[in-house]
C-alpha atoms as a PDB file:
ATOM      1  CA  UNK A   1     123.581  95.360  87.052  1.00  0.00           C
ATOM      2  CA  UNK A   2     124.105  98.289  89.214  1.00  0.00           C
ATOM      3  CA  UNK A   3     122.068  98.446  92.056  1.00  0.00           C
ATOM      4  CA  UNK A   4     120.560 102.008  92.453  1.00  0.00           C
ATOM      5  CA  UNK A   5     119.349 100.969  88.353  1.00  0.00           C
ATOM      6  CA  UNK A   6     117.102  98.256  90.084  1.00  0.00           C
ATOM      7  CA  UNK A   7     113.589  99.241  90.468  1.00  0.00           C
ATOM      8  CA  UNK A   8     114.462 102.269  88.262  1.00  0.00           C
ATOM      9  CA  UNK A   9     114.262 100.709  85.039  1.00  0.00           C
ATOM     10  CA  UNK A  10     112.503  97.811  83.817  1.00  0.00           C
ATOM     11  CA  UNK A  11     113.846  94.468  83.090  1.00  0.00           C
ATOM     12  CA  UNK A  12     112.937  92.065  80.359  1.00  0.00           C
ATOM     13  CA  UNK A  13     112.102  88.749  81.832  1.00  0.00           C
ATOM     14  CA  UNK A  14     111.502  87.173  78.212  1.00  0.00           C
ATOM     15  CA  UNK A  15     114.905  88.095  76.958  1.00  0.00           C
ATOM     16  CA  UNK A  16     117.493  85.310  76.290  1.00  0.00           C
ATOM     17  CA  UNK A  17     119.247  86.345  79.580  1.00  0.00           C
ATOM     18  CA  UNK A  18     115.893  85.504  81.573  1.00  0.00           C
ATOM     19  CA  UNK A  19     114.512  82.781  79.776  1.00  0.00           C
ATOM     20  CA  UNK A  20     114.911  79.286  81.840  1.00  0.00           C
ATOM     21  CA  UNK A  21     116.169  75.755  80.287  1.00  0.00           C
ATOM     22  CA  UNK A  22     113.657  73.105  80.903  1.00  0.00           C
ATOM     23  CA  UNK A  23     116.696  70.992  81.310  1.00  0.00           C
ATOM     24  CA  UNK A  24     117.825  73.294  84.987  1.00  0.00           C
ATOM     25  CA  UNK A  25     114.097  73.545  86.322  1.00  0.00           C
ATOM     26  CA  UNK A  26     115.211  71.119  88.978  1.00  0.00           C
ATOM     27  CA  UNK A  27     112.077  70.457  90.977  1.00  0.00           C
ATOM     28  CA  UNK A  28     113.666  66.288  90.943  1.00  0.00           C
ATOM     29  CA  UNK A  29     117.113  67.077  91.782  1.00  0.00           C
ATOM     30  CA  UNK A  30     118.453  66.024  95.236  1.00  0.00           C
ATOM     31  CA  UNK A  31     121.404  67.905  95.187  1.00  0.00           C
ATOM     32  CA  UNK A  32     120.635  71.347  96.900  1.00  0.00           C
ATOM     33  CA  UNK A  33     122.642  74.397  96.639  1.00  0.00           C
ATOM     34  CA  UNK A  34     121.292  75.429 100.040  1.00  0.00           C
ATOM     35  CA  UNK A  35     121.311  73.436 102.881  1.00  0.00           C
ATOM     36  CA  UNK A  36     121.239  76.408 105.556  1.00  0.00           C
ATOM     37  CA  UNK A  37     120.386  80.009 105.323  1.00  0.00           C
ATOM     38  CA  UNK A  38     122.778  82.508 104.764  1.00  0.00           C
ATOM     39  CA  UNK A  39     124.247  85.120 107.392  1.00  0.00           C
ATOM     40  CA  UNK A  40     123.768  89.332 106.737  1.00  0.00           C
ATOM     41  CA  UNK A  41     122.331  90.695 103.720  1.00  0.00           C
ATOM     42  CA  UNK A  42     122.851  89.547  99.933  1.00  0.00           C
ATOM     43  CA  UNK A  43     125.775  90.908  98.513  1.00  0.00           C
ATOM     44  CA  UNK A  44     123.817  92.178  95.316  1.00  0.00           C
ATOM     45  CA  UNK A  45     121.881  94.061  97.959  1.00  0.00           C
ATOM     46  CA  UNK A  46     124.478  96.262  99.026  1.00  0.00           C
ATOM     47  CA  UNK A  47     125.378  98.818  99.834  1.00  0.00           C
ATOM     48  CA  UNK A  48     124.022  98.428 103.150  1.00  0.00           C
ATOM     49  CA  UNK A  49     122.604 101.867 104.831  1.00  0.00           C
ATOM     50  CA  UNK A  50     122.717 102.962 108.159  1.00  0.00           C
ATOM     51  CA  UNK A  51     118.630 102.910 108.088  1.00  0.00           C
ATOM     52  CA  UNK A  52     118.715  99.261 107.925  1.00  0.00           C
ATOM     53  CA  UNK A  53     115.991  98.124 110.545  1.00  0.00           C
ATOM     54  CA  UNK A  54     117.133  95.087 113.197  1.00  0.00           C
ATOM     55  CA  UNK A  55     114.232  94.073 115.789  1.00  0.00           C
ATOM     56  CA  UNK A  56     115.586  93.144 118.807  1.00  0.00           C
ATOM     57  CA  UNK A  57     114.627  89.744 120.521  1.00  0.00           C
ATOM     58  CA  UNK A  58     112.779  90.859 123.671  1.00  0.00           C
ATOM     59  CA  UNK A  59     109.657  88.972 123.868  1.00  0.00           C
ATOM     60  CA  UNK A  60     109.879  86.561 120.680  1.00  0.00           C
ATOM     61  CA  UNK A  61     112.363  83.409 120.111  1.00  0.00           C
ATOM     62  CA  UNK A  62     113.469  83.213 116.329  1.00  0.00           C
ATOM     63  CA  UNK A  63     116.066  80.195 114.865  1.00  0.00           C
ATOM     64  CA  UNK A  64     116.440  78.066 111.748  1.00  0.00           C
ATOM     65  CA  UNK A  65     114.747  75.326 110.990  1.00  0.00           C
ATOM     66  CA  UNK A  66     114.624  72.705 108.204  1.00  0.00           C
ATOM     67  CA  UNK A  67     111.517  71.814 106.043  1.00  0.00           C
ATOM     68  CA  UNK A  68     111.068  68.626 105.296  1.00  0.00           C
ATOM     69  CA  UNK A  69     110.120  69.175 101.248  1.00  0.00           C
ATOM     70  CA  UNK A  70     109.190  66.041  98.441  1.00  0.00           C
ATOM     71  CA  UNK A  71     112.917  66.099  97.298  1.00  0.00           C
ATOM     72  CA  UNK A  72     114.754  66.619 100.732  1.00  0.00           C
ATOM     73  CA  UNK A  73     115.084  69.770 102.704  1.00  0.00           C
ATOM     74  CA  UNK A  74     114.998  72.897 102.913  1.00  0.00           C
ATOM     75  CA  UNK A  75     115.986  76.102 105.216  1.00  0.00           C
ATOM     76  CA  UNK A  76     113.601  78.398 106.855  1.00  0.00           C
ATOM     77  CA  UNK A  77     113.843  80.892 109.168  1.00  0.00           C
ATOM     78  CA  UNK A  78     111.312  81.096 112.173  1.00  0.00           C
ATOM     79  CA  UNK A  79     110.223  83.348 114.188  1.00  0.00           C
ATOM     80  CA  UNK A  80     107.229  83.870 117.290  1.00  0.00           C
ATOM     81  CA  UNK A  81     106.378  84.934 120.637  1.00  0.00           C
ATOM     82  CA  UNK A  82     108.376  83.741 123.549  1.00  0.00           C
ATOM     83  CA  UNK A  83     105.320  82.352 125.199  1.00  0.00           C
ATOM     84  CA  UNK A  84     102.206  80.803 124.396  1.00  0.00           C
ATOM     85  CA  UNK A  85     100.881  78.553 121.575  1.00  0.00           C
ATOM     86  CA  UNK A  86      98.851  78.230 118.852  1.00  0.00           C
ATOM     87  CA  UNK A  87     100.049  81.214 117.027  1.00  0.00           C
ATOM     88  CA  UNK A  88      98.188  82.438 113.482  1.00  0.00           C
ATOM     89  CA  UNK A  89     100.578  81.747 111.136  1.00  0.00           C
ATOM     90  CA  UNK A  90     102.155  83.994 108.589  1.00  0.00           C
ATOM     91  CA  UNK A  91     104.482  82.972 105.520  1.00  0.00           C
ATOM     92  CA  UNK A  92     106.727  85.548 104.356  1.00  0.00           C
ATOM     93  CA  UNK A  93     107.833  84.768 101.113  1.00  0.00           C
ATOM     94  CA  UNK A  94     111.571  86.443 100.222  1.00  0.00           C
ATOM     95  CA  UNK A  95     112.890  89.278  97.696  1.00  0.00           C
ATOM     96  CA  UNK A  96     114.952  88.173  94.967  1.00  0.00           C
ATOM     97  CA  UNK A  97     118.029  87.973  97.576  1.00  0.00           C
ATOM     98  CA  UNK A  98     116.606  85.480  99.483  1.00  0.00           C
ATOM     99  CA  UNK A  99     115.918  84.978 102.590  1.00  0.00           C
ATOM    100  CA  UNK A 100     118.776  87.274 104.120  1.00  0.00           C
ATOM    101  CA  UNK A 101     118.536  89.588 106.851  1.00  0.00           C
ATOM    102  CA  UNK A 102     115.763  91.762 105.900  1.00  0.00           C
ATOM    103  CA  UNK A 103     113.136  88.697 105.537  1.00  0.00           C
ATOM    104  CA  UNK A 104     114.747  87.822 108.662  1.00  0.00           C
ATOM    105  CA  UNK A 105     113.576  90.654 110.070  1.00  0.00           C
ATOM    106  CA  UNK A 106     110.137  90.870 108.757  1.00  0.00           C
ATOM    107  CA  UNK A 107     109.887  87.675 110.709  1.00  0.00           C
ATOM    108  CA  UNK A 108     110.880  89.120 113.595  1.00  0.00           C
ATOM    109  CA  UNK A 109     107.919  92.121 113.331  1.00  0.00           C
ATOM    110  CA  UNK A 110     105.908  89.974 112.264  1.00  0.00           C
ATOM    111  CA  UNK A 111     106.249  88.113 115.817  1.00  0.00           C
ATOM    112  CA  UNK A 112     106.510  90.782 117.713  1.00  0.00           C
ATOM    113  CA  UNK A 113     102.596  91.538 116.573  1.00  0.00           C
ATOM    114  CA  UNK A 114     101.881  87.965 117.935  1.00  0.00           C
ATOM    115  CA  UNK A 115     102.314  85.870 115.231  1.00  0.00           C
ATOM    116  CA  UNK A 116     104.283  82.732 113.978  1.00  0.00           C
ATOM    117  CA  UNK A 117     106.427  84.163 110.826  1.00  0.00           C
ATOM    118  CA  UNK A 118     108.715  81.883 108.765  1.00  0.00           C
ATOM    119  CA  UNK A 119     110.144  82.010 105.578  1.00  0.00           C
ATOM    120  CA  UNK A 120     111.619  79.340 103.918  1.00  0.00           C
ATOM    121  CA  UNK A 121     114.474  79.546 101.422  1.00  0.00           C
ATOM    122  CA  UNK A 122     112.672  78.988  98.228  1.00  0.00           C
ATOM    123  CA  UNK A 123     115.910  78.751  96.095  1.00  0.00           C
ATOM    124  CA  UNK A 124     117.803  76.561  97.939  1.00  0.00           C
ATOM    125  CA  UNK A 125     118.112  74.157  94.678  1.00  0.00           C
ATOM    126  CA  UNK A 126     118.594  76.644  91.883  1.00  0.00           C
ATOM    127  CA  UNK A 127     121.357  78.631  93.457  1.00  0.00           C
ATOM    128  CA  UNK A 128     122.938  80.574  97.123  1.00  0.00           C
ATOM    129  CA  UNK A 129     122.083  84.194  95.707  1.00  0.00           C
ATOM    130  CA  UNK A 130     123.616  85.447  98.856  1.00  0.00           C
ATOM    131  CA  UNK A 131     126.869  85.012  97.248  1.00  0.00           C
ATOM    132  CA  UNK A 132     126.171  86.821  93.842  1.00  0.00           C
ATOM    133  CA  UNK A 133     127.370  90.157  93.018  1.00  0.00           C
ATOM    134  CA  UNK A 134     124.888  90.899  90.161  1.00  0.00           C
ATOM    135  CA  UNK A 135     120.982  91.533  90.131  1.00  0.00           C
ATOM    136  CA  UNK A 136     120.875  90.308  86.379  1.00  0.00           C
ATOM    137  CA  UNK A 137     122.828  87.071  87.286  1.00  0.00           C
ATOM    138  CA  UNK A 138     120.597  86.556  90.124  1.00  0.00           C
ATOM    139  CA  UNK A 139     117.880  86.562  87.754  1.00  0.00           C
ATOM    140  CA  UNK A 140     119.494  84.284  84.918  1.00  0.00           C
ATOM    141  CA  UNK A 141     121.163  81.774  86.916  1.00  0.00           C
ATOM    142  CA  UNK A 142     118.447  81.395  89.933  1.00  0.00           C
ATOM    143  CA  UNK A 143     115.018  83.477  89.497  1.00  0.00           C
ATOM    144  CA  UNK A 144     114.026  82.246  85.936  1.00  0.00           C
ATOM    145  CA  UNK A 145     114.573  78.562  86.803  1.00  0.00           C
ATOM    146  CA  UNK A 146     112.657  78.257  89.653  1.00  0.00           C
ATOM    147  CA  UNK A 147     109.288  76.408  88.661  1.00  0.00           C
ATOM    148  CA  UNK A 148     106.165  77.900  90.063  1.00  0.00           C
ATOM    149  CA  UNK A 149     105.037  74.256  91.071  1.00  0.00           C
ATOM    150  CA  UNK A 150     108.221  74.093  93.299  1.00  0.00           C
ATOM    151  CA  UNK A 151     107.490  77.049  95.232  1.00  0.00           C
ATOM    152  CA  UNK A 152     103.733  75.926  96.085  1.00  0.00           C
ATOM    153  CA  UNK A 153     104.856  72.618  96.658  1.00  0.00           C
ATOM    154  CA  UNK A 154     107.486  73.878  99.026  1.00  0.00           C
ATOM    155  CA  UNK A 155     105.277  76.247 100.680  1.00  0.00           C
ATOM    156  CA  UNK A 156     102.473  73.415 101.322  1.00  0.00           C
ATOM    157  CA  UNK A 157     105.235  71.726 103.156  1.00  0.00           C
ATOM    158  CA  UNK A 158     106.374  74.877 105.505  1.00  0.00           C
ATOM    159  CA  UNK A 159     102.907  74.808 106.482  1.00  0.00           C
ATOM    160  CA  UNK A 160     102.685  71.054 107.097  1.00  0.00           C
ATOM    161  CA  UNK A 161     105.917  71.664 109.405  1.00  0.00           C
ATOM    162  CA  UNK A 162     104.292  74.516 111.162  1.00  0.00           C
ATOM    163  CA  UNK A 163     101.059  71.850 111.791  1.00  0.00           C
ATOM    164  CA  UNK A 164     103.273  69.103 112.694  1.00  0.00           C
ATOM    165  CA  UNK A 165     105.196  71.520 115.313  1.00  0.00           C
ATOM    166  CA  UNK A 166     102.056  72.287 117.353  1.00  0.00           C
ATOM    167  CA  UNK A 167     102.964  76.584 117.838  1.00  0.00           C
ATOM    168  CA  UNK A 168     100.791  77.700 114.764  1.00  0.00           C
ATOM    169  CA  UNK A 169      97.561  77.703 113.853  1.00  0.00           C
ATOM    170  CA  UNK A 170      97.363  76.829 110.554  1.00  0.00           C
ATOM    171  CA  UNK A 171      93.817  78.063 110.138  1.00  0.00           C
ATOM    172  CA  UNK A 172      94.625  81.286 110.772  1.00  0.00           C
ATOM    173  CA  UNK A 173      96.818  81.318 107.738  1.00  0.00           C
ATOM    174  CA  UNK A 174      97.949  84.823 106.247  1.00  0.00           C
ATOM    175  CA  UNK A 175     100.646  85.380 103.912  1.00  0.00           C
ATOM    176  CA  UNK A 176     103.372  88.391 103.173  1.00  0.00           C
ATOM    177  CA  UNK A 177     105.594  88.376 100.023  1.00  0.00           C
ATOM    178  CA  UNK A 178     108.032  91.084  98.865  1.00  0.00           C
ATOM    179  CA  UNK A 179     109.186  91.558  95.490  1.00  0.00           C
ATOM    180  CA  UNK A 180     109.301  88.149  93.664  1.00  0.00           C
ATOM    181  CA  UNK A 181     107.654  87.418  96.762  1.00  0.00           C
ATOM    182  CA  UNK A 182     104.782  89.435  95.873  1.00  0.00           C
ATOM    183  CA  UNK A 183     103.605  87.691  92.676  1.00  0.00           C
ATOM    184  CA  UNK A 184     104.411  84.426  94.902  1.00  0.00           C
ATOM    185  CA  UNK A 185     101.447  85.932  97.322  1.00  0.00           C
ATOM    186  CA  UNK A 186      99.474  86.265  94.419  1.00  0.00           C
ATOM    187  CA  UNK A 187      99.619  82.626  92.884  1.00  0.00           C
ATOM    188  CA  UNK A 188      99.899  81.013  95.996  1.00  0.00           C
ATOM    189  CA  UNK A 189      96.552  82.677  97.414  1.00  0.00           C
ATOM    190  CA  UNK A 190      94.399  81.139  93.999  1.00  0.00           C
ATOM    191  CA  UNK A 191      96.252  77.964  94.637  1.00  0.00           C
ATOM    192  CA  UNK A 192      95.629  77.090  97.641  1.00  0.00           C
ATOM    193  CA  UNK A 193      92.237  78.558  99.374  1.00  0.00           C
ATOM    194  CA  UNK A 194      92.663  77.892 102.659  1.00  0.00           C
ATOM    195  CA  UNK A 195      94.959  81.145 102.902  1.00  0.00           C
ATOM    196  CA  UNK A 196      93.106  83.556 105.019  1.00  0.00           C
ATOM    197  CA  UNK A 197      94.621  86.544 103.462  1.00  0.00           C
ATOM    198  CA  UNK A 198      97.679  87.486 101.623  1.00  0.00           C
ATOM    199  CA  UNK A 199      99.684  91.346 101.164  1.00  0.00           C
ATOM    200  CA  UNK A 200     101.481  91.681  98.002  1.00  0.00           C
ATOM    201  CA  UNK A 201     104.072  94.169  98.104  1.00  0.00           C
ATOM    202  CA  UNK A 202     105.417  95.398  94.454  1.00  0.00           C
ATOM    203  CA  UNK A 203     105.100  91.973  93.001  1.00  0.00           C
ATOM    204  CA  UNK A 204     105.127  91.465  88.983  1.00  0.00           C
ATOM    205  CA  UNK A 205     101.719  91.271  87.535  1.00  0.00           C
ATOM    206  CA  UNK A 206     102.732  90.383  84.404  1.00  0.00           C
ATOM    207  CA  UNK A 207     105.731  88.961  81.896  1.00  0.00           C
ATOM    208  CA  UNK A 208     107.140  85.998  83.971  1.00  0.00           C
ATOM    209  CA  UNK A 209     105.506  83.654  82.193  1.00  0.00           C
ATOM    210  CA  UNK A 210     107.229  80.641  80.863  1.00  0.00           C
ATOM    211  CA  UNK A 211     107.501  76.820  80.484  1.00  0.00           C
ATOM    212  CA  UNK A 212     107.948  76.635  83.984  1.00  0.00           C
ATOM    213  CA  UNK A 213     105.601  79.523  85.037  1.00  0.00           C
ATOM    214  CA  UNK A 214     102.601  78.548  83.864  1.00  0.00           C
ATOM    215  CA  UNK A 215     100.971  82.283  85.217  1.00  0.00           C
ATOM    216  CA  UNK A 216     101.091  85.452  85.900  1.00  0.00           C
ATOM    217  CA  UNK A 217      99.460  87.450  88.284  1.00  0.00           C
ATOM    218  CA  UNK A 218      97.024  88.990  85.912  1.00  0.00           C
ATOM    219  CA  UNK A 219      96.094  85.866  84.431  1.00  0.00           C
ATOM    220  CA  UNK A 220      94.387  83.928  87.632  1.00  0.00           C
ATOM    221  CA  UNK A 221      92.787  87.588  88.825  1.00  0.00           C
ATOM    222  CA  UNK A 222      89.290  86.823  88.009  1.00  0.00           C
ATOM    223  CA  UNK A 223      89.601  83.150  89.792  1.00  0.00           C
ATOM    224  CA  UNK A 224      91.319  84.593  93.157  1.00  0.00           C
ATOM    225  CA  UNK A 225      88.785  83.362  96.153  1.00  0.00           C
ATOM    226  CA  UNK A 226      91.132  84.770  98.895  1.00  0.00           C
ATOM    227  CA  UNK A 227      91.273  88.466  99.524  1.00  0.00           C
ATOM    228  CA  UNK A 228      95.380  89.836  99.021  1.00  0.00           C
ATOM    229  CA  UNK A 229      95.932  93.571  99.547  1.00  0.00           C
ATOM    230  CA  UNK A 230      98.677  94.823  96.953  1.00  0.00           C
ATOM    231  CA  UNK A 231     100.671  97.550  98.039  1.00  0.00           C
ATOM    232  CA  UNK A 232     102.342  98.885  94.802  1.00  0.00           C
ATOM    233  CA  UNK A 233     104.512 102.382  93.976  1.00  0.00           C
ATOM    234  CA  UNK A 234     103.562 104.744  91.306  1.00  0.00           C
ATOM    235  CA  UNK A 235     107.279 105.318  90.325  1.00  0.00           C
ATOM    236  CA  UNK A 236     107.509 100.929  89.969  1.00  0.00           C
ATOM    237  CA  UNK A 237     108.936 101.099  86.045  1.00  0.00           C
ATOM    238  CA  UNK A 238     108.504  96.937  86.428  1.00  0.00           C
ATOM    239  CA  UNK A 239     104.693  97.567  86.769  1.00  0.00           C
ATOM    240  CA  UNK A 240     103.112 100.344  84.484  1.00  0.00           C
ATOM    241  CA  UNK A 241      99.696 102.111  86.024  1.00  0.00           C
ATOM    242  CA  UNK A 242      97.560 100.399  82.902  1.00  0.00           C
ATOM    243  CA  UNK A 243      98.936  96.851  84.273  1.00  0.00           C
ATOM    244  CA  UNK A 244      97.782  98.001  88.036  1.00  0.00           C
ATOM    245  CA  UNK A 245      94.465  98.992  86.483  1.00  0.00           C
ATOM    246  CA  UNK A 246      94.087  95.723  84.021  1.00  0.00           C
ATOM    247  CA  UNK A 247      94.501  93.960  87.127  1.00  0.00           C
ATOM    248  CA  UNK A 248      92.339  95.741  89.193  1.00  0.00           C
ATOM    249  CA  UNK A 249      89.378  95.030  86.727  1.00  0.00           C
ATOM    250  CA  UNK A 250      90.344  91.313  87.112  1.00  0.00           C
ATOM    251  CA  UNK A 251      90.182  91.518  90.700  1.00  0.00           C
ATOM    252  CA  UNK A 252      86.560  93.112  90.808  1.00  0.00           C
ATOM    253  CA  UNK A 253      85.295  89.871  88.707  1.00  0.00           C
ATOM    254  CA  UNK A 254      86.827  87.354  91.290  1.00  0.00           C
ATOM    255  CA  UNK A 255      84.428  88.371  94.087  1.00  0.00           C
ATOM    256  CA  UNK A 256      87.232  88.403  96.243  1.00  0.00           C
ATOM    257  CA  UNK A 257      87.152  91.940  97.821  1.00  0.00           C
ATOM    258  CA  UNK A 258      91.178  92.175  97.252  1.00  0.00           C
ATOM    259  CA  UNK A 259      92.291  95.437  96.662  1.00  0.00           C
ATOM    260  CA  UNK A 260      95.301  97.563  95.858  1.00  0.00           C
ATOM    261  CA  UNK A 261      96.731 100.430  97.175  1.00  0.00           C
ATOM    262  CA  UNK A 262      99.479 103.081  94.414  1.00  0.00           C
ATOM    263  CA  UNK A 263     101.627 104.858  97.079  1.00  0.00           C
ATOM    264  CA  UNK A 264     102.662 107.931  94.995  1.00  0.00           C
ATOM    265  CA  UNK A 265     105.767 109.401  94.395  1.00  0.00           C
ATOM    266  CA  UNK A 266     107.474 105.753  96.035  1.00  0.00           C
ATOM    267  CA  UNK A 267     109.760 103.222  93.959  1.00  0.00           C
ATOM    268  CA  UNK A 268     109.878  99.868  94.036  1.00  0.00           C
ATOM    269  CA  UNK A 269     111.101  98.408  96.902  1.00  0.00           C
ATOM    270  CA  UNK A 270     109.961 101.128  98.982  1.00  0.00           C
ATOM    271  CA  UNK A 271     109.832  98.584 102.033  1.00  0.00           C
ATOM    272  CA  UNK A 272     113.134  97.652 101.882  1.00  0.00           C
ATOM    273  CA  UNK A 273     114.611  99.737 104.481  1.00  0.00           C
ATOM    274  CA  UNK A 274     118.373  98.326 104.021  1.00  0.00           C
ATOM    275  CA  UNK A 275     118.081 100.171 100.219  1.00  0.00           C
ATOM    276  CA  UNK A 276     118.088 103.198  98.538  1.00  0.00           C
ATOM    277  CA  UNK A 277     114.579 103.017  97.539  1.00  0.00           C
ATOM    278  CA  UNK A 278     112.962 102.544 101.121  1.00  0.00           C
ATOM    279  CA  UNK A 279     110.313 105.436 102.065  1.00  0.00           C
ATOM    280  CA  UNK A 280     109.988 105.403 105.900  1.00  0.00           C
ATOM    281  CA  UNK A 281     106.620 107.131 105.395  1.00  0.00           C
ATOM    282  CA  UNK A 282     105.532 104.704 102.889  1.00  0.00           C
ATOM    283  CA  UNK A 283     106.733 101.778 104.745  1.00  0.00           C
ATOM    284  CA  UNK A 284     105.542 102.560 107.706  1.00  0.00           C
ATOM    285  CA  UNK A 285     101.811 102.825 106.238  1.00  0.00           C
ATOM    286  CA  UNK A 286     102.203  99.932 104.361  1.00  0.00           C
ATOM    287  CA  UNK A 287     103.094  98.214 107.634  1.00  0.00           C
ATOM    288  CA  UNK A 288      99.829  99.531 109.471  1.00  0.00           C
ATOM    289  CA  UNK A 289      97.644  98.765 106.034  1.00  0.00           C
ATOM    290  CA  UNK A 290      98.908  95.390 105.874  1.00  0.00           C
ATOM    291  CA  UNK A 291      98.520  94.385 109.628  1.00  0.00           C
ATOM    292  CA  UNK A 292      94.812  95.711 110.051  1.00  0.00           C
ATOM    293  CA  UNK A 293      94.094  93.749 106.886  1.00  0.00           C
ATOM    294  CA  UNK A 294      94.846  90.724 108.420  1.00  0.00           C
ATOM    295  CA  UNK A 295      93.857  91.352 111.111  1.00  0.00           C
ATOM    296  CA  UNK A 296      90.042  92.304 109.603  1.00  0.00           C
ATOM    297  CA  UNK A 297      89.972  89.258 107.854  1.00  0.00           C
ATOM    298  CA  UNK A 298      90.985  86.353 110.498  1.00  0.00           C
ATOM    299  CA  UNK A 299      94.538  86.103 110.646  1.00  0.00           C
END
């Protein structure tokens, strides 16, 4: 798949090319595919433009760590202020390319406003996307076999990690997803309800479902206890404006006070600065939106 076609068209995730083997799910497998995170951006991602953001170091400390996970390990990257403790935590869950340079660097913001940011590699069994050269094999091979009980599971244990560590608070727990990290922020804020608050940027709402997918964002709406901000693009062909508003009805009978915000005339992806669908003016917004709402509710 060409890249500049990605968030311009919309993809069928119940086609035969998307549809995941029960067989690959893999939550029991030892064998990782990952066993550190990769260097630079994915190369599906590319080409890489000269507005590509990189936050410098002053004033934070930012390395990768290991997560100790039910199966084995897994990689994270970490980032927080140089000094001080007790940190509110905030998981930043990856884009379909992983967790390359750009989550890397919404880490490294996400520090720099005083916070403890990691983001673990939440395909490290199914599959090094770093190395593929094709969106639509990065979704066969790796996206549609990644059970949605793996990725809570593995996210419970980041946060155990972070606990164990001592340098976040865990009670001050928000959470930031991107892309396939978006829906993540979604599921993962009914799941577990200790999550302060959550910002969904451009996640799925709806057709990811499968055998190992049990929901989509849509579907748990009306049960959601923790308040998530979604930060969606009017020009998003993966998420048609009567899918926004069906979940927007969903959300006003969970009680929840989430909310989301339709930037107009803004594609999907509009965050990612390293692409050709980043809108500074968007993104910066979106930046400001998504920090005073955690902010305004504990995190």
């Amino acid at each position: 798949m060409d890249l500049l076609s990605f968030g311009s068209k919309a993809l069928d995730f119940n086609s035969t090319d998307y549809t995941p083997a029960a067989a690959t799910a893999g939550f029991t497998r030892r064998a990782f595919m990952m066993t550190s995170l990769a260097v630079g951006f994915a190369i599906a991602s590319q080409p890489l433009l000269a507005q590509a953001i990189t936050t410098d170091m002053r004033g934070i400390t930012a390395s990768e760590v290991k997560i100790p996970v039910a199966d084995g390990s897994i990689p994270a990257y970490q980032s927080m202020p140089s000094a001080g403790k007790n940190f509110p935590v905030i998981l930043v869950i990856q884009e379909i390319f992983g967790v390359h340079e750009h989550i890397k660097d919404m880490c490294r913001r996400y520090a720099k406003m005083g916070y403890l940011a990691i983001a673990p590699e939440l395909f490290a069994r199914q599959g090094d996307v770093s190395s593929m050269t094709d969106i639509g094999e990065i979704l066969s091979k790796v996206v549609s076999k990644v059970p949605d009980v793996q990725v809570f599971s593995d996210l419970n244990a980041t946060l155990a990690f972070v606990k164990d560590h001592k340098k976040g608070n865990t009670e001050k727990l928000g959470l930031v997803g991107y892309c396939w990290g978006g829906r993540t922020v979604w599921l993962y804020a009914e799941h577990n309800p200790n999550v302060k608050a959550g910002v969904a940027y451009y996640g799925l709402l709806n057709g990811m479902k499968s055998d190992i997918k049990a929901n989509d964002p849509i579907d748990i709406a009306h049960n959601l206890k923790v308040p998530v901000l979604g930060l969606y693009a009017s020009a998003d062909a993966f998420i048609k404006p009567e899918i926004i508003e069906q979940m927007q009805v969903e959300l006003e009978k969970s009680g929840s006070k989430s909310e989301i915000v339709v930037f107009p005339n803004v594609n999907h992806g509009f965050n990612a600065d390293y692409r050709p669908s980043y809108n500074k003016t968007a993104a910066d917004y979106a930046q400001k939106l998504a920090k005073d709402w955690l902010k305004n509710h504990g995190v």
